[in-house]
C-alpha atoms as a PDB file:
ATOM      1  CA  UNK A   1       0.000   0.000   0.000  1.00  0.00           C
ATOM      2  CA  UNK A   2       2.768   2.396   0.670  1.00  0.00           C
ATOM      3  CA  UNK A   3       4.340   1.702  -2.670  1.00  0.00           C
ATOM      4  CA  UNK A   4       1.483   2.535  -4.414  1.00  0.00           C
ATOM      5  CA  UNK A   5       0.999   5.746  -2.801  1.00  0.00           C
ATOM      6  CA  UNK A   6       4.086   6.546  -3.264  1.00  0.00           C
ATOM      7  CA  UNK A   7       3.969   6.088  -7.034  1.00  0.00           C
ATOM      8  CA  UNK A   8       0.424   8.015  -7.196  1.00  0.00           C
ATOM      9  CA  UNK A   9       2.021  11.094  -5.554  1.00  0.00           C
ATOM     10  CA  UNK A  10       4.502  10.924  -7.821  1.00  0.00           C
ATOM     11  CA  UNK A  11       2.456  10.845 -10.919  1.00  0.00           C
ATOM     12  CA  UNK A  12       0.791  14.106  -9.472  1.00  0.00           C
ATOM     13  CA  UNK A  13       4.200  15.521  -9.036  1.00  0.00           C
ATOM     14  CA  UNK A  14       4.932  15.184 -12.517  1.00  0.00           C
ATOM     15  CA  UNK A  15       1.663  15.644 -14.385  1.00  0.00           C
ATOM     16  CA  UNK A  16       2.151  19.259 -12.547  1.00  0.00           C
ATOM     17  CA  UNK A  17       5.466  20.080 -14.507  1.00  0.00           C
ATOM     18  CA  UNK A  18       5.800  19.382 -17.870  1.00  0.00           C
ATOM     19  CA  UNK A  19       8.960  19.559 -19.426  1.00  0.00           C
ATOM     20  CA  UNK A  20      10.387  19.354 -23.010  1.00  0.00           C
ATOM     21  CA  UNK A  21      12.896  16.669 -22.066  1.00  0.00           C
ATOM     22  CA  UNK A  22      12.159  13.523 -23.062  1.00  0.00           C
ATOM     23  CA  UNK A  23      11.035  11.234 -20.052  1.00  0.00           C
ATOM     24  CA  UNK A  24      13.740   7.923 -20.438  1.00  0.00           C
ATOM     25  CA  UNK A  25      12.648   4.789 -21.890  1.00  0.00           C
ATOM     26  CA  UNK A  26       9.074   5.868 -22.028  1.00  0.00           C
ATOM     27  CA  UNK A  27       7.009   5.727 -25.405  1.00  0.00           C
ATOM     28  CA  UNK A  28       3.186   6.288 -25.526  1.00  0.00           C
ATOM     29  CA  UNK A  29       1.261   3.521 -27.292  1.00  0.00           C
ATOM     30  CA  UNK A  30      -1.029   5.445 -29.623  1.00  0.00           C
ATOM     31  CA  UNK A  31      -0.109   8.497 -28.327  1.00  0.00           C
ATOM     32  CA  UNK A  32      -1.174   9.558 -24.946  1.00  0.00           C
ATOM     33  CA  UNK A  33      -5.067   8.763 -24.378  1.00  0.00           C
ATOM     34  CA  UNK A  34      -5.774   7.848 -21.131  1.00  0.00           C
ATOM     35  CA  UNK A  35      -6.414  10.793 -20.237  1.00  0.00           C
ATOM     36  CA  UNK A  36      -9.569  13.526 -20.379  1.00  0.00           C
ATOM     37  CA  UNK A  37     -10.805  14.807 -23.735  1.00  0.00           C
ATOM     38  CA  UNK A  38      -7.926  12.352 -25.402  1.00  0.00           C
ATOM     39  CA  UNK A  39      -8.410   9.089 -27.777  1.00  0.00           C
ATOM     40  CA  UNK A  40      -6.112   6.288 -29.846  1.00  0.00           C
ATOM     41  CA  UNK A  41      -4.120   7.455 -32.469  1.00  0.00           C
ATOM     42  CA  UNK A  42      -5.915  11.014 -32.404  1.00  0.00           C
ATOM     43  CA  UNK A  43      -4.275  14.481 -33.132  1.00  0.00           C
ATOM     44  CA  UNK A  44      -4.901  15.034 -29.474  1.00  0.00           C
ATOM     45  CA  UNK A  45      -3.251  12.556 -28.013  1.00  0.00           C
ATOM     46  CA  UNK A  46      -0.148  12.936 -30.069  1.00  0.00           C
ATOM     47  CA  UNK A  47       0.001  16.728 -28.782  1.00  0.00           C
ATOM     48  CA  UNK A  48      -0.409  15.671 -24.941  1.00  0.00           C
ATOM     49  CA  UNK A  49       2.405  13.035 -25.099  1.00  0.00           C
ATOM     50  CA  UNK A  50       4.831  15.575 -26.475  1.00  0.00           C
ATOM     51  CA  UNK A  51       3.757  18.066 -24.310  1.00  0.00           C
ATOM     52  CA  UNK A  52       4.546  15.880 -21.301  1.00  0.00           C
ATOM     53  CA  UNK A  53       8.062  15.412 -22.973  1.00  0.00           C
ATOM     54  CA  UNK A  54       7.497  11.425 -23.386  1.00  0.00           C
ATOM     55  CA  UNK A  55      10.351   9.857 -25.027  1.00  0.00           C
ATOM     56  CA  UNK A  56       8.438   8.924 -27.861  1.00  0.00           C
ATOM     57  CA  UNK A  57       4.746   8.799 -29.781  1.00  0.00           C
ATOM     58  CA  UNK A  58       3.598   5.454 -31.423  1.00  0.00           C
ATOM     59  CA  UNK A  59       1.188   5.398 -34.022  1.00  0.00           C
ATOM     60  CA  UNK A  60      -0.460   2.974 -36.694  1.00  0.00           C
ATOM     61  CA  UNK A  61      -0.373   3.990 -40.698  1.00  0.00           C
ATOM     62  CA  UNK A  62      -2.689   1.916 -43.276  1.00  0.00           C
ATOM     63  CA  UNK A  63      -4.215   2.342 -46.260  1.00  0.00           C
ATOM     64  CA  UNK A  64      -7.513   2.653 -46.953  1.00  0.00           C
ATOM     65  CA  UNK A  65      -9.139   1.020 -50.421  1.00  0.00           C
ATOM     66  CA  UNK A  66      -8.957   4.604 -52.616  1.00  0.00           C
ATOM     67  CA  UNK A  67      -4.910   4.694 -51.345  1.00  0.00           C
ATOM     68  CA  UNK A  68      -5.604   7.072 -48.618  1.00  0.00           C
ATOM     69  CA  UNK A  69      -2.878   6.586 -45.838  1.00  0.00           C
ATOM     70  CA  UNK A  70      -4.652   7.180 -42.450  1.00  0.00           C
ATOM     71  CA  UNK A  71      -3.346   6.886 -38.817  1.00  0.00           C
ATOM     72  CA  UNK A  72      -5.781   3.866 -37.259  1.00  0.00           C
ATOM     73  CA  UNK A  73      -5.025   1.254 -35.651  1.00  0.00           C
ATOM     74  CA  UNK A  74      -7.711  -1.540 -35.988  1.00  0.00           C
ATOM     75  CA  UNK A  75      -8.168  -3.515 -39.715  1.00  0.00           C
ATOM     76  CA  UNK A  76     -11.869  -3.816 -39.498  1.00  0.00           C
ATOM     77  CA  UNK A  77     -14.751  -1.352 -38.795  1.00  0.00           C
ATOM     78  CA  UNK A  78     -17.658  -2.531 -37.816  1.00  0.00           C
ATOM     79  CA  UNK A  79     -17.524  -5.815 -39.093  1.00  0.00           C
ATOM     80  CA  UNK A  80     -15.801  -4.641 -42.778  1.00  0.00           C
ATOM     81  CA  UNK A  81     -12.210  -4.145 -43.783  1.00  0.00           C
ATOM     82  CA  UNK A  82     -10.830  -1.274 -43.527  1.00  0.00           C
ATOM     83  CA  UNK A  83      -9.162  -1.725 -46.992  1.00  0.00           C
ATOM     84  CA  UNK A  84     -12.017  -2.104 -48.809  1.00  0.00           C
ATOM     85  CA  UNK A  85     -13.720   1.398 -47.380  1.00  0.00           C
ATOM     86  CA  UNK A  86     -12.920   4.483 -49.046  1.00  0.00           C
ATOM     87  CA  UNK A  87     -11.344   7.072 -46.834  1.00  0.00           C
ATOM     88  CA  UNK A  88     -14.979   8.934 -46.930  1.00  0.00           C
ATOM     89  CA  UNK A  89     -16.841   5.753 -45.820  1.00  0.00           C
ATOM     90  CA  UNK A  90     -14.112   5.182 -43.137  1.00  0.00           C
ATOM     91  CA  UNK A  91     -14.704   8.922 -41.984  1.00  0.00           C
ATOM     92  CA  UNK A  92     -18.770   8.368 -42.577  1.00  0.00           C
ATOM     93  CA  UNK A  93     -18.653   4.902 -40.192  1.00  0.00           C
ATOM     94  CA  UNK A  94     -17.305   6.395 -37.008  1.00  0.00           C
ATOM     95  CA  UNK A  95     -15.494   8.762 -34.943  1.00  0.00           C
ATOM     96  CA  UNK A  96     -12.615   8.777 -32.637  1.00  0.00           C
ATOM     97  CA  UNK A  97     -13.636   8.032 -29.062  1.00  0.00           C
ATOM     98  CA  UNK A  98     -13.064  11.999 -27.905  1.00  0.00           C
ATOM     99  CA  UNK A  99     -14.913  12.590 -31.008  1.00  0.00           C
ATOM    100  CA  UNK A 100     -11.994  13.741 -33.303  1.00  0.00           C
ATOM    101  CA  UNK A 101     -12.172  12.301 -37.281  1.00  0.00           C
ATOM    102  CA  UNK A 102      -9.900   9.966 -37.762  1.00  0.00           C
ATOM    103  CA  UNK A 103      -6.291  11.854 -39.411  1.00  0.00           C
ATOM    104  CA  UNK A 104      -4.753  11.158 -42.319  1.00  0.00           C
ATOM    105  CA  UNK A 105      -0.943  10.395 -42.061  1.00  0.00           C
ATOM    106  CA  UNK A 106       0.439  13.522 -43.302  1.00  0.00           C
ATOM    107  CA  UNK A 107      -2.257  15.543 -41.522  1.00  0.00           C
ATOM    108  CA  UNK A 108      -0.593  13.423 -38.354  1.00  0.00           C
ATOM    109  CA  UNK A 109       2.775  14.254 -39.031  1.00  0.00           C
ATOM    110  CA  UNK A 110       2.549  17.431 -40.144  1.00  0.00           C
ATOM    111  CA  UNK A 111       1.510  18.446 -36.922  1.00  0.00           C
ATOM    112  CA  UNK A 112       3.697  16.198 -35.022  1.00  0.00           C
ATOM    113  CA  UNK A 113       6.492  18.039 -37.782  1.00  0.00           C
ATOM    114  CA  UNK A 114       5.004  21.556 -36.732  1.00  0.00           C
ATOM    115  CA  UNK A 115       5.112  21.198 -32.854  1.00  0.00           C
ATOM    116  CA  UNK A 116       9.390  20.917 -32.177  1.00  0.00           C
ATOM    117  CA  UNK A 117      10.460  19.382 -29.119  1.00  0.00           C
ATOM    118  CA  UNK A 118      12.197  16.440 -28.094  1.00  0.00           C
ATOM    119  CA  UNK A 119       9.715  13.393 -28.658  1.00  0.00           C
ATOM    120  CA  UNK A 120       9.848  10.930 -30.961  1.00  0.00           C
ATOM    121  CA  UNK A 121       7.387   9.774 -33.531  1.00  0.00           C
ATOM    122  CA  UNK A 122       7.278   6.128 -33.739  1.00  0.00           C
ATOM    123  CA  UNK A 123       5.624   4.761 -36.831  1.00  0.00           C
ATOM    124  CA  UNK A 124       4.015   1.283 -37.166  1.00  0.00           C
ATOM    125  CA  UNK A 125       3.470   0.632 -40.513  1.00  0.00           C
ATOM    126  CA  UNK A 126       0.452  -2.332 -39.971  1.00  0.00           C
ATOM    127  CA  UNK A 127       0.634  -5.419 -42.417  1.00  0.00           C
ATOM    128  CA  UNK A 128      -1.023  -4.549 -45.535  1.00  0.00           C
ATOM    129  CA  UNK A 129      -3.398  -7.600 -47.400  1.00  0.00           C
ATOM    130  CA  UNK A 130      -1.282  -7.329 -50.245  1.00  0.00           C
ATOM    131  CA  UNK A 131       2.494  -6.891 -51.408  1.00  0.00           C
ATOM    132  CA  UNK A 132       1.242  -4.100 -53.834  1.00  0.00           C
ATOM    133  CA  UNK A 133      -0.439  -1.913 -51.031  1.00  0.00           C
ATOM    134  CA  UNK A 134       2.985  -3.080 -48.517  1.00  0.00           C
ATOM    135  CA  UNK A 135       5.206  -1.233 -51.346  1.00  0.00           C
ATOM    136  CA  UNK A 136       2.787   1.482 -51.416  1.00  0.00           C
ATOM    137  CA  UNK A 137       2.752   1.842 -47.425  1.00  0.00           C
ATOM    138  CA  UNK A 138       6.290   2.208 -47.520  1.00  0.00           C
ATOM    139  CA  UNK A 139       6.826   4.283 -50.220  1.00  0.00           C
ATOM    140  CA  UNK A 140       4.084   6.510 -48.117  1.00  0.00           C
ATOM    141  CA  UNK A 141       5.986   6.758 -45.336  1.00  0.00           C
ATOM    142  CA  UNK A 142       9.439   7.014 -46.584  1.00  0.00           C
ATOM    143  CA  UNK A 143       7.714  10.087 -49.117  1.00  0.00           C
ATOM    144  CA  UNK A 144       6.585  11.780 -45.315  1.00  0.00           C
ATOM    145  CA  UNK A 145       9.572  11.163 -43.739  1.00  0.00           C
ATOM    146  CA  UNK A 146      11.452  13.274 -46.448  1.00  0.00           C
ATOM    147  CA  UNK A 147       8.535  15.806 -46.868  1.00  0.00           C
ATOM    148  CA  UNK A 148       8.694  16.746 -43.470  1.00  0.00           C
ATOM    149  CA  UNK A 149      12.505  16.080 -42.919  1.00  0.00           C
ATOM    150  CA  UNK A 150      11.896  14.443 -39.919  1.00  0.00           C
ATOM    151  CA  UNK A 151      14.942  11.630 -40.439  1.00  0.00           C
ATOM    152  CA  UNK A 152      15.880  12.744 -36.712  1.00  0.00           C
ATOM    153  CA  UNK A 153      12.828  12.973 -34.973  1.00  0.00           C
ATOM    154  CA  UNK A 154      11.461   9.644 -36.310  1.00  0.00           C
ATOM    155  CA  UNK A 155      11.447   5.861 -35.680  1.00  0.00           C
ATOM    156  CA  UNK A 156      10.094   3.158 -37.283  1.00  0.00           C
ATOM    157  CA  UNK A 157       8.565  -0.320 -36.740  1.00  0.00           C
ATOM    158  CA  UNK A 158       6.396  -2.919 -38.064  1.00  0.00           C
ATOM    159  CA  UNK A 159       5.728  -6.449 -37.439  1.00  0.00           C
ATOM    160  CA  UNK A 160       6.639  -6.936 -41.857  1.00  0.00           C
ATOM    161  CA  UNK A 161      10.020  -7.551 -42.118  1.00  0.00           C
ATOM    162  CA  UNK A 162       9.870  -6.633 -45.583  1.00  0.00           C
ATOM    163  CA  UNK A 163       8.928  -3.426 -44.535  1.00  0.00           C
ATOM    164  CA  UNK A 164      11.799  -2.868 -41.577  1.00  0.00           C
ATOM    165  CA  UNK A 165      14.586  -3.875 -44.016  1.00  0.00           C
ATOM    166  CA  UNK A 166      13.516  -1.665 -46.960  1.00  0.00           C
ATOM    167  CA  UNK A 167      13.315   1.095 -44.795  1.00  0.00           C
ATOM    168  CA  UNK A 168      15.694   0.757 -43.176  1.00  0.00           C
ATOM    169  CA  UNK A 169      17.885   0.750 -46.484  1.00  0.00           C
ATOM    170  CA  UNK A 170      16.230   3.871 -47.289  1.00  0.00           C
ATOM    171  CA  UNK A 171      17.129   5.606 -44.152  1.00  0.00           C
ATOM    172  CA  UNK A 172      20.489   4.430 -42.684  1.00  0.00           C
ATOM    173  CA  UNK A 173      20.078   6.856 -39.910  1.00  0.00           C
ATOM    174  CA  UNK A 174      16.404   5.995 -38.396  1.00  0.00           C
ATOM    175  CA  UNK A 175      15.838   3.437 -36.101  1.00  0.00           C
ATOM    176  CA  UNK A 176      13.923   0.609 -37.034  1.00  0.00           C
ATOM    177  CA  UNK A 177      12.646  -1.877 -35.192  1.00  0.00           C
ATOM    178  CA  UNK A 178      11.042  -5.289 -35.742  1.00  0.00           C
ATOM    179  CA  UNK A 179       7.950  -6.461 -33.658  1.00  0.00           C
ATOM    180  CA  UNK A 180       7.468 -10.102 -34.650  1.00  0.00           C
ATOM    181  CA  UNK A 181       9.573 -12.462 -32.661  1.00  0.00           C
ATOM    182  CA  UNK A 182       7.855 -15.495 -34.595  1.00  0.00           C
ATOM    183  CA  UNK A 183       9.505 -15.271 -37.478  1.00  0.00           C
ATOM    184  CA  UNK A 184      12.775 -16.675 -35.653  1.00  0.00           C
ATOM    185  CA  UNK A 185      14.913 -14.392 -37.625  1.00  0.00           C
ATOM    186  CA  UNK A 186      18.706 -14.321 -35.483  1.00  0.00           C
ATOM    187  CA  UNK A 187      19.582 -11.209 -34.226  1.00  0.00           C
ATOM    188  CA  UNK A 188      22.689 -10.729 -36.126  1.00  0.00           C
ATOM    189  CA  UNK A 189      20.779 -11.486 -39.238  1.00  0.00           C
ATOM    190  CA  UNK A 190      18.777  -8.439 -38.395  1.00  0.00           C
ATOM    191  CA  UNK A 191      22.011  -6.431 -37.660  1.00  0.00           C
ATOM    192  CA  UNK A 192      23.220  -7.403 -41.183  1.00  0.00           C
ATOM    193  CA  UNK A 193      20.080  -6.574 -42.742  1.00  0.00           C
ATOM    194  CA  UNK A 194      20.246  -3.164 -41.256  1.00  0.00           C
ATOM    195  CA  UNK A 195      17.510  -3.463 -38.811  1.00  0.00           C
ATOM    196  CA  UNK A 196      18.625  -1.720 -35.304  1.00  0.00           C
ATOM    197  CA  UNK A 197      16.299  -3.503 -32.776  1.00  0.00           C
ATOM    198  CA  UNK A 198      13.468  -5.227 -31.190  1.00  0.00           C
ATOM    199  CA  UNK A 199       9.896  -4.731 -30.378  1.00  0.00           C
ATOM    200  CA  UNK A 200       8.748  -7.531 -28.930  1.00  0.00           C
ATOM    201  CA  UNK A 201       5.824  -8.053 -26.836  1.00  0.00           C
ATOM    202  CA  UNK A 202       6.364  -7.689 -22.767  1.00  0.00           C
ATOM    203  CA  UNK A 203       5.421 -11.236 -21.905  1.00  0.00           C
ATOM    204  CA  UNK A 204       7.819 -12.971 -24.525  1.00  0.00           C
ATOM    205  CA  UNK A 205      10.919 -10.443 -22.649  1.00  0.00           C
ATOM    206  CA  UNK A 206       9.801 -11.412 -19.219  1.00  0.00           C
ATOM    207  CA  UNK A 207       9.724 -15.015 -20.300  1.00  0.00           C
ATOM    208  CA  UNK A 208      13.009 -15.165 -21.509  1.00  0.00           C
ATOM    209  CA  UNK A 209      15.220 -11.991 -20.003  1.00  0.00           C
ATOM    210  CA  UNK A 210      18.660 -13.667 -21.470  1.00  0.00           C
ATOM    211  CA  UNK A 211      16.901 -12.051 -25.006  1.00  0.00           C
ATOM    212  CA  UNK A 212      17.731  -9.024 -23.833  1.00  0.00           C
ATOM    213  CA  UNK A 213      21.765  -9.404 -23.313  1.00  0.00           C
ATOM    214  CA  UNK A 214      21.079 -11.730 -26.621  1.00  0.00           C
ATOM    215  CA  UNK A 215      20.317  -8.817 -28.488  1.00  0.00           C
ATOM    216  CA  UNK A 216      22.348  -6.411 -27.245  1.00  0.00           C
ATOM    217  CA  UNK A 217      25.309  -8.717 -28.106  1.00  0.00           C
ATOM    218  CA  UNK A 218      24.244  -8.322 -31.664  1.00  0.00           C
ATOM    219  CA  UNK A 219      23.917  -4.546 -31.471  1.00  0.00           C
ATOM    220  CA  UNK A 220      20.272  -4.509 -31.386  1.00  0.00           C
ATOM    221  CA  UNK A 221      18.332  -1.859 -29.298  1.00  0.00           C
ATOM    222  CA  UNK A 222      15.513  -3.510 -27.055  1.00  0.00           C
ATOM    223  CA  UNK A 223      11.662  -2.430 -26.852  1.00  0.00           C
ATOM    224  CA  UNK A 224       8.468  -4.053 -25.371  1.00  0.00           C
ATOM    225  CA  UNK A 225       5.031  -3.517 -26.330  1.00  0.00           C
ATOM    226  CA  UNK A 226       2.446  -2.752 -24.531  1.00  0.00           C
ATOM    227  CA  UNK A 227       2.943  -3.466 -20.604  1.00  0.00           C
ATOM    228  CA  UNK A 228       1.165  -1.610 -18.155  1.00  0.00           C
ATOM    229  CA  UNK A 229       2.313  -2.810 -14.342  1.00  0.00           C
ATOM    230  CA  UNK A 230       4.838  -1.047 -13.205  1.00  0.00           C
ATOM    231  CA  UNK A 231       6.636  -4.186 -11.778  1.00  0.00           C
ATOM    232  CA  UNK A 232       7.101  -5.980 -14.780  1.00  0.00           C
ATOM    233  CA  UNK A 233       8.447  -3.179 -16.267  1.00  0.00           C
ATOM    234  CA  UNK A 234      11.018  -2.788 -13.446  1.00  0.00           C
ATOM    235  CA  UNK A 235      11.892  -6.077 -13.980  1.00  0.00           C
ATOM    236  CA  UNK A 236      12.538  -5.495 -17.648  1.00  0.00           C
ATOM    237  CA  UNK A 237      14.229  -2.513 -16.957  1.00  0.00           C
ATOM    238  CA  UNK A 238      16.599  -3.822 -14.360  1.00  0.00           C
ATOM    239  CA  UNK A 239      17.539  -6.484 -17.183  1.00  0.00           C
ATOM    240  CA  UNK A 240      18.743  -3.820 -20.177  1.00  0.00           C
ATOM    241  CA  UNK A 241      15.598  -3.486 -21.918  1.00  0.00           C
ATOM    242  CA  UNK A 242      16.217  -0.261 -23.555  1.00  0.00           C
ATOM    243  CA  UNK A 243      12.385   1.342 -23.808  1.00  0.00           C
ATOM    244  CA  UNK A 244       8.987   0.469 -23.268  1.00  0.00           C
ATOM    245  CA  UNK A 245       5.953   1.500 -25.266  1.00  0.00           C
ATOM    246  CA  UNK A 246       3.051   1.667 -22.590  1.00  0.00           C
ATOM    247  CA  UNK A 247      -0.574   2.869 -22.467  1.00  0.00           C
ATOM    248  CA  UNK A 248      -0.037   4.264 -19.300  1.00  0.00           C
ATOM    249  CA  UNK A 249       3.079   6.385 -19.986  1.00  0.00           C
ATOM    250  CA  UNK A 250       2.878   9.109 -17.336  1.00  0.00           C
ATOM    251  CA  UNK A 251       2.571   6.005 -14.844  1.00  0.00           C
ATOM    252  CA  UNK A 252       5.559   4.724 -16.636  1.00  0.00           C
ATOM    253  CA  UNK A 253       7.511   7.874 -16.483  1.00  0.00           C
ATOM    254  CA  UNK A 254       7.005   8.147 -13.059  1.00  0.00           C
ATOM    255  CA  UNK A 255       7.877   5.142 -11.960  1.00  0.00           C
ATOM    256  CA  UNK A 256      11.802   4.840 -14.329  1.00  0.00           C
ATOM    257  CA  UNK A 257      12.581   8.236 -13.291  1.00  0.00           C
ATOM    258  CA  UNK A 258      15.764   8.964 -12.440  1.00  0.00           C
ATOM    259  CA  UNK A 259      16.695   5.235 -13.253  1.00  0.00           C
END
């Protein structure tokens, strides 16, 4: 009990002082929504993680049927791919949950481009149905990337592999990360492919910590996706892993600081 109120008045410490320092280690899954008048993946919750100086902003990219590239994470709306809607029937079939439309990608970034600061987009480019619409996603993102000239500010991920090792080709000086462990892909095979780390998800890390020293070994960085107890993440932590994508990242924050 002491622990946790502890922890709680430090969350209110720091949700009282912002600060345009990234916080260590600490990237917000879908931006920062669990919080008032926020949702996934919505302008707003990209603009509250940065302004609470998070280490990083993840968001999902896809396409929609008419080649629209949105910022969503789900593949299916109400029952129907996303894929096959047009970006006006996506737009006509629902609203964000803080009642925000969903953004397009370069209405995303451009205002991610526009604010400054420290934090760090994080793209997931999501698995497209086919390889023609995976080259297009790419291309996509590599063509907003350049547009915006935001080589430094941005990181990118995605559980296609095809997709990590073209980009990463493309842009030598982004980290990219891949999130699917069950390909069984060695980590120096990744290394010589020119992917820089991991994204694996939490319980396959606290399974097997020895990954983590595996991968540094190889020269990879290490991330986990999506814990939210503050324990495990300790746990993690005190084992190398290098930064943890959370839904609850001012918890998060709180909790690593000054580790």
């Amino acid at each position: 009990m002491k622990k946790l109120i502890l922890i709680a008045a430090t969350i209110l410490m720091a949700a009282s002082c912002s600060t345009d320092a990234p916080q260590n280690r600490v990237i917000a899954h879908r931006g920062f929504w669990q919080t008032e008048g926020s949702a996934q993946n919505s302008l707003t919750s990209l603009r509250l993680a940065m302004d609470n100086g998070f280490y990083g902003s993840e968001c999902d990219v896809q396409l929609t049927a008419d080649s629209c590239f949105i910022v969503f994470h789900d593949t299916n709306l109400h029952g129907v791919d996303v894929e096959t809607m047009t970006f006006e029937q996506v737009l006509a079939d629902t609203t964000l949950a803080n009642g925000e439309r969903i953004p397009t990608a370069d209405e995303f970034i451009s205002a991610f481009a526009s604010h400054g600061g420290n934090t760090k987009l994080v793209i997931e480019l999501k698995q497209q149905p086919s390889e023609d619409m995976m080259s297009l996603s790419i291309a996509r993102t590599a063509e907003a990337v350049r547009k915006y000239g935001i080589e430094n500010r941005v990181e990118l991920i995605s559980f296609s592999y095809r997709a990590c090792k073209e980009l990463a080709a493309m842009f030598p000086d982004v980290p990219v990360l891949f999130l699917d462990r069950a390909h069984n892909l060695s980590f120096s095979q990744m290394k010589q492919d020119g992917i820089d780390g991991i994204g694996y998800k939490y319980n396959c890390i606290l399974e097997d910590l020895s990954l983590i020293d595996e991968a540094h070994e190889a020269g990879l960085r290490v991330d986990v996706w999506a814990p939210d107890d503050p324990q495990e993440v300790l746990t993690m932590v005190d084992a190398g892993l290098d930064h943890v994508i959370t839904n609850r990242p001012d918890v998060m924050a709180s909790v690593l600081e000054g580790i």
